[in-house]
Protein backbone atom coordinates (compact mmCIF):
# COMPACT_ATOMS: atom_id res chain seq x y z
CA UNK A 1 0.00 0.00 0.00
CA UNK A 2 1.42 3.36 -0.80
CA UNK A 3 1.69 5.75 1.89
CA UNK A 4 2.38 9.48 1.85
CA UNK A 5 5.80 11.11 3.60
CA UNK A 6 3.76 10.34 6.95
CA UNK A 7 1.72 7.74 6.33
CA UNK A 8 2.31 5.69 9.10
CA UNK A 9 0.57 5.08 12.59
CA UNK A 10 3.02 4.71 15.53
CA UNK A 11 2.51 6.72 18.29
CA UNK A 12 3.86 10.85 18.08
CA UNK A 13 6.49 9.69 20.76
CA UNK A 14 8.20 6.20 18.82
CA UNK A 15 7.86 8.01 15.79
CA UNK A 16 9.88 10.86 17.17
CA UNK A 17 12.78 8.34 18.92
CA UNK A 18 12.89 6.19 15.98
CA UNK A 19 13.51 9.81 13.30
CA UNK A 20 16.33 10.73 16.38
CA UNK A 21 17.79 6.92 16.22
CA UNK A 22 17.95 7.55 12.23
CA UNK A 23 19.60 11.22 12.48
CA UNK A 24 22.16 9.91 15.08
CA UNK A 25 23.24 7.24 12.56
CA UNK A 26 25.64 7.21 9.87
CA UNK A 27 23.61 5.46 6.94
CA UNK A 28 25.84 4.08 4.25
CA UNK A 29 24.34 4.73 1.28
CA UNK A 30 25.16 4.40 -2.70
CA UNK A 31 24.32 7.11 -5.45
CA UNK A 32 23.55 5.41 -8.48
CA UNK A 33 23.49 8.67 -11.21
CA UNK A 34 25.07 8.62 -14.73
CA UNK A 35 24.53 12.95 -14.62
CA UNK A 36 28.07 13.76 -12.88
CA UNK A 37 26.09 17.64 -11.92
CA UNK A 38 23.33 15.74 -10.34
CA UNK A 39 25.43 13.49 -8.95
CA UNK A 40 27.73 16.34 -7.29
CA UNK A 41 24.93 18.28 -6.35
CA UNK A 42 23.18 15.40 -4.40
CA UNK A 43 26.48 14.65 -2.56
CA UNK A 44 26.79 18.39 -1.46
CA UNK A 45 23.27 18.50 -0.65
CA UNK A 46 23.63 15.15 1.80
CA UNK A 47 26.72 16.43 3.87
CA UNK A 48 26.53 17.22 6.71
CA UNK A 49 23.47 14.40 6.71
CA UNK A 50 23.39 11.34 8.53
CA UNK A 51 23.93 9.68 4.88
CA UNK A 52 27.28 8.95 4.10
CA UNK A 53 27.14 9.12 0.50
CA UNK A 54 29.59 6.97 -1.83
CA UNK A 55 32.26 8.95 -3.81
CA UNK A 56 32.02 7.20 -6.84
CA UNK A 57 31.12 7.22 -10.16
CA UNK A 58 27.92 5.63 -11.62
CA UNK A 59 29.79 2.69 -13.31
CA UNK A 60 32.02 2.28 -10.29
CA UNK A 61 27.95 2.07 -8.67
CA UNK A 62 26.97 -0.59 -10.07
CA UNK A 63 29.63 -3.02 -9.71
CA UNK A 64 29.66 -2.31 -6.42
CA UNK A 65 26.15 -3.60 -5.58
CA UNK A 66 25.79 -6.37 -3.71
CA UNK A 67 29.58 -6.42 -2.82
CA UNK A 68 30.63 -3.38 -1.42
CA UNK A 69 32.11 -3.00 2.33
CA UNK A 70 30.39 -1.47 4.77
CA UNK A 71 27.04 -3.01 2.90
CA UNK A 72 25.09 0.33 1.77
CA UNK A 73 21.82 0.35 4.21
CA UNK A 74 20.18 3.19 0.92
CA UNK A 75 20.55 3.27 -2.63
CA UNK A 76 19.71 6.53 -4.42
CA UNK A 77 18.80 6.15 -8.19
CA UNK A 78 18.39 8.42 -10.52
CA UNK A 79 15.26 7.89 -12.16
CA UNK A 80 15.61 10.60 -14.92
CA UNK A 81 15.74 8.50 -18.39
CA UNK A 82 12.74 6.70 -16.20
CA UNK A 83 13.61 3.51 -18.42
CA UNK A 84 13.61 0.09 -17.79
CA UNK A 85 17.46 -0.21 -16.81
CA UNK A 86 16.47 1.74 -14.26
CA UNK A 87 13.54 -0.95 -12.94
CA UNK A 88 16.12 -3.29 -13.77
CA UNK A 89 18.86 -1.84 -11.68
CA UNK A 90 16.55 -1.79 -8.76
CA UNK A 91 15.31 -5.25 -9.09
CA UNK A 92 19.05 -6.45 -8.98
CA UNK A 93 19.62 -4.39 -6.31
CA UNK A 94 17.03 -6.09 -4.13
CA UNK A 95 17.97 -9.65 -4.96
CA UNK A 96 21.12 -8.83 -4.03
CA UNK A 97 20.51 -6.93 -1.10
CA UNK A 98 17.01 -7.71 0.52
CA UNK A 99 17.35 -5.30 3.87
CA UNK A 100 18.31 -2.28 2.20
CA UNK A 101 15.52 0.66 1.29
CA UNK A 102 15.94 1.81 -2.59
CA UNK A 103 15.21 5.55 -3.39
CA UNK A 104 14.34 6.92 -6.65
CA UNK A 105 14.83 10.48 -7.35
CA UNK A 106 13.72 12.83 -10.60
CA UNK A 107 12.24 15.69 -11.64
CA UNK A 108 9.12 14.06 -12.23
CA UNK A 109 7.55 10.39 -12.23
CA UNK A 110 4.58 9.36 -13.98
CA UNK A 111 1.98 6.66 -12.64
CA UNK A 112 3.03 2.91 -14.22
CA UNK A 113 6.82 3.53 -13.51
CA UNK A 114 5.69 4.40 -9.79
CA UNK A 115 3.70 0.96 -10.08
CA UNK A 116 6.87 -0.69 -11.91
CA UNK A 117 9.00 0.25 -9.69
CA UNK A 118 7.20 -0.71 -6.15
CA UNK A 119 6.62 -4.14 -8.01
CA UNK A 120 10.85 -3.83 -8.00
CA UNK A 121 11.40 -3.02 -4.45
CA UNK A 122 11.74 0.44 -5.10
CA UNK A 123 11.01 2.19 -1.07
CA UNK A 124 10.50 5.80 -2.11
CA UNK A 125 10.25 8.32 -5.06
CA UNK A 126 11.89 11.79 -4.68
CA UNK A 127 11.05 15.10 -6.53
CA UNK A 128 14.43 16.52 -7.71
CA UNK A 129 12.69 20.38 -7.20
CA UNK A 130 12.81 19.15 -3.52
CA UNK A 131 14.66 20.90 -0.76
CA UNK A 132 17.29 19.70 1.38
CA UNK A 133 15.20 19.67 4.04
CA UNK A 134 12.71 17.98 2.58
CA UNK A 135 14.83 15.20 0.75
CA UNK A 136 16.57 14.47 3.72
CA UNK A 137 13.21 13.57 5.36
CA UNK A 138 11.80 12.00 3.21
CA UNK A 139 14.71 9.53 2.79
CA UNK A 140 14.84 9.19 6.80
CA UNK A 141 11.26 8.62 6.25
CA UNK A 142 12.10 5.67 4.05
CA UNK A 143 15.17 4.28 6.39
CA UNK A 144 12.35 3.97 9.10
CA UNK A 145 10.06 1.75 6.15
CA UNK A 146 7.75 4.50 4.82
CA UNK A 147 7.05 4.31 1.18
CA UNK A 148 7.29 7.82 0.05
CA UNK A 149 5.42 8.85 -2.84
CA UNK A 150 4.64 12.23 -4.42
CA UNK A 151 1.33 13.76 -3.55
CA UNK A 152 0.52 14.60 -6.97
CA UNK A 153 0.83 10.75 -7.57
CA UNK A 154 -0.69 10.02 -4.70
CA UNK A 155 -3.59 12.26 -5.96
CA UNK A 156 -3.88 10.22 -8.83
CA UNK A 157 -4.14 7.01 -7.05
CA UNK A 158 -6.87 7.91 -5.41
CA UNK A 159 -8.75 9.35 -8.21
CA UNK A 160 -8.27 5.87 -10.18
CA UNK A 161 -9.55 3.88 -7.28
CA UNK A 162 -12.56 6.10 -6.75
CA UNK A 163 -13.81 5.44 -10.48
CA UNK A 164 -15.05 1.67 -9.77
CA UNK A 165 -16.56 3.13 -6.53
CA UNK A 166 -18.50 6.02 -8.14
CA UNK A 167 -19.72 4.22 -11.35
CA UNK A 168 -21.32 1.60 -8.64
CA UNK A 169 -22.58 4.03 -6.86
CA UNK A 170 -24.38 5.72 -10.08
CA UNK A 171 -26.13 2.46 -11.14
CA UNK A 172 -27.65 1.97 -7.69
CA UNK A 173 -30.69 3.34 -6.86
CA UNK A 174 -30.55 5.85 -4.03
CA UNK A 175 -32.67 4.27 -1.49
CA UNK A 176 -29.49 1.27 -1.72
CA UNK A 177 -26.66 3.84 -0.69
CA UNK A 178 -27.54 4.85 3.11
CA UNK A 179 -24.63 7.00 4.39
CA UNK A 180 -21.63 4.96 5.72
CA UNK A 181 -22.49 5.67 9.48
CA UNK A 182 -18.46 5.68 10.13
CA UNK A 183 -18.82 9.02 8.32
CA UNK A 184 -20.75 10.63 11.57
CA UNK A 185 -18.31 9.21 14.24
CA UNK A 186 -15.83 11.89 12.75
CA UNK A 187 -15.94 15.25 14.75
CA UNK A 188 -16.14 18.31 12.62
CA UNK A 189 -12.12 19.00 12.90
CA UNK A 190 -10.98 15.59 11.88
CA UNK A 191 -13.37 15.25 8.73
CA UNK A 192 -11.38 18.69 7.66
CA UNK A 193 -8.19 16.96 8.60
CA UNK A 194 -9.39 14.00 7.19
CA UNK A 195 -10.10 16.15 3.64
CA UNK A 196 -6.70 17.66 3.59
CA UNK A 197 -5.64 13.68 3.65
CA UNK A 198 -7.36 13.16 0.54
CA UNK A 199 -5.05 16.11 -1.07
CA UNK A 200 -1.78 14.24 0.39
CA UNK A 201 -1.29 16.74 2.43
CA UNK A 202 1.61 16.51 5.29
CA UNK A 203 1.00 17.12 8.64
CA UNK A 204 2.73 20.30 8.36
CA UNK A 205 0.79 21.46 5.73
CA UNK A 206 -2.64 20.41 7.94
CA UNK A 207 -1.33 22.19 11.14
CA UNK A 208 -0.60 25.62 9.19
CA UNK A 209 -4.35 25.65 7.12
CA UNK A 210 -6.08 24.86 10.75
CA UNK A 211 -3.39 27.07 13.06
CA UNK A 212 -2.79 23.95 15.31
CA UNK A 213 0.20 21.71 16.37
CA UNK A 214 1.54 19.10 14.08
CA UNK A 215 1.39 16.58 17.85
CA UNK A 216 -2.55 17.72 17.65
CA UNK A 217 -2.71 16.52 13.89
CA UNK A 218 -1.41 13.47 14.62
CA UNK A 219 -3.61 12.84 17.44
CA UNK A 220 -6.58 13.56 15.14
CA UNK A 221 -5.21 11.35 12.37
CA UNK A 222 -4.73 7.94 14.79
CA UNK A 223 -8.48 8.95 15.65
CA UNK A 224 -9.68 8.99 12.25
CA UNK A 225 -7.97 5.70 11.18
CA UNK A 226 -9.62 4.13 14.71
CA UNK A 227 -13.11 5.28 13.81
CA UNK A 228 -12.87 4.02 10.28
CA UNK A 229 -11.04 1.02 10.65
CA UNK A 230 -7.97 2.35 8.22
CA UNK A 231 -4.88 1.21 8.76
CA UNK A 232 -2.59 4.09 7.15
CA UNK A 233 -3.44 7.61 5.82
CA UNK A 234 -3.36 6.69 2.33
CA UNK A 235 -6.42 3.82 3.17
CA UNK A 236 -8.09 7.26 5.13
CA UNK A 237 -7.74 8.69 1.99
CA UNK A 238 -9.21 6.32 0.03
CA UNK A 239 -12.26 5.40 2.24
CA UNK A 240 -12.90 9.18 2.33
CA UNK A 241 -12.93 9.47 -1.55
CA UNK A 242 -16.01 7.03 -1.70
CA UNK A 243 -17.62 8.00 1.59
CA UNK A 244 -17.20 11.75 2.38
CA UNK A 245 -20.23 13.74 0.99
CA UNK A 246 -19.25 16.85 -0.60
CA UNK A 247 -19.74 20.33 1.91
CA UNK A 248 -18.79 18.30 5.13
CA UNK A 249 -16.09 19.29 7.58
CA UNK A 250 -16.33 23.16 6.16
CA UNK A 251 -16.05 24.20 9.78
CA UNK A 252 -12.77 22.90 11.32
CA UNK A 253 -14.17 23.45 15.36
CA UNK A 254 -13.32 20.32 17.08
């Protein structure tokens, strides 16, 4: 299941030891990039990171996977060409290396390569327009087994899986398609939260539209996914695609 930069549901306070476990760690981790600039530029952007970043070529790369010493715990790929060398690349990397998370970074991914490359092993895909902040994040995000994902992507997902749901719902009569009554267990606040889910937003992004703490989002998000049985934001997301009426959770008043 693909999950958004926070799509997860540990508690505020293991989440928060297990991101200051991954900062405090050097992560050995191989760049995989045939564009020497990018290449340069993504080692300048991770120093001074917890990821200790290879200082090799991309050839050098790949004859190193699988073999090198210490074993790289993150391999960064550039995904630019988007090809199926680079699927390929990825798949080999897994076979030969099971425990380590696999990054893909461009300036932009479309849809079936996402699919192709999750099918591959592939942990996380990063938007090259990022910022260090950001891309650093995100990859700690993926060394703690998040599947990162762009939310324009992510967008798209959910849009695809909606269709089957809404043509159903358009060939049943109306007197078949009672309310989901999960739908008014949800508090006025948390369907807004629960909206801004559905537009892959971050927790950051939630807590700045509604003026509250990202440790209040987060309690509001494990009380959505209790009350509607999700297991992860991105299933939220989707439940509240074929569920949510349109107008609700204008106001945001808990």
């Amino acid at each position: 299941m693909f999950r958004d930069e926070v799509g997860h549901i540990a508690s505020s306070n293991v989440q928060a030891g297990r991101a200051a476990n991954a900062q405090s760690q050097t992560i050995a981790t191989l760049l995989l990039c045939e564009n020497s600039l990018l290449r340069v530029g993504l080692q300048y952007i991770l120093s001074g990171s917890c990821f200790s970043v290879s200082d090799i070529n991309f050839q050098e790369a790949l004859s190193l996977i699988g073999s090198s010493d210490p074993t790289p715990k993150l391999y960064l790929i550039d995904a630019s060409e988007a090809s199926g060398r680079t699927i390929e690349i990825a798949r080999e990397i897994k076979g030969k290396n099971s425990s380590a998370r696999i990054a893909m970074i461009a300036d932009h991914f479309d849809l079936s390569f996402v699919q192709a490359g999750v099918s591959a092993g592939v942990d996380g895909f990063c938007m090259a327009g990022s910022g260090r902040d950001v891309l650093i994040k995100s990859l700690e995000l993926i060394m703690l087994g998040e599947r990162i994902v762009p939310g324009v992507l992510l967008r798209s997902m959910l849009q695809q899986a909606s269709m089957p749901a809404e043509a159903a719902h358009a060939s049943m009569p109306t007197n078949q398609t009672p309310p989901d009554p999960r739908v008014h267990k949800l508090s006025p606040r948390e369907t807004v939260i629960l909206q801004s889910l559905m537009g892959g937003d971050p927790n950051k992004v939630i807590a700045r539209k509604l003026d509250i703490t990202e440790a209040t989002i987060k309690v509001h998000v494990k009380a959505i996914l209790r009350k509607i049985g999700a297991a992860n934001r991105t299933q939220a997301a989707m439940w509240a695609t074929g569920h949510l009426p349109p107008g609700m959770g204008i106001s945001a008043k808990a």
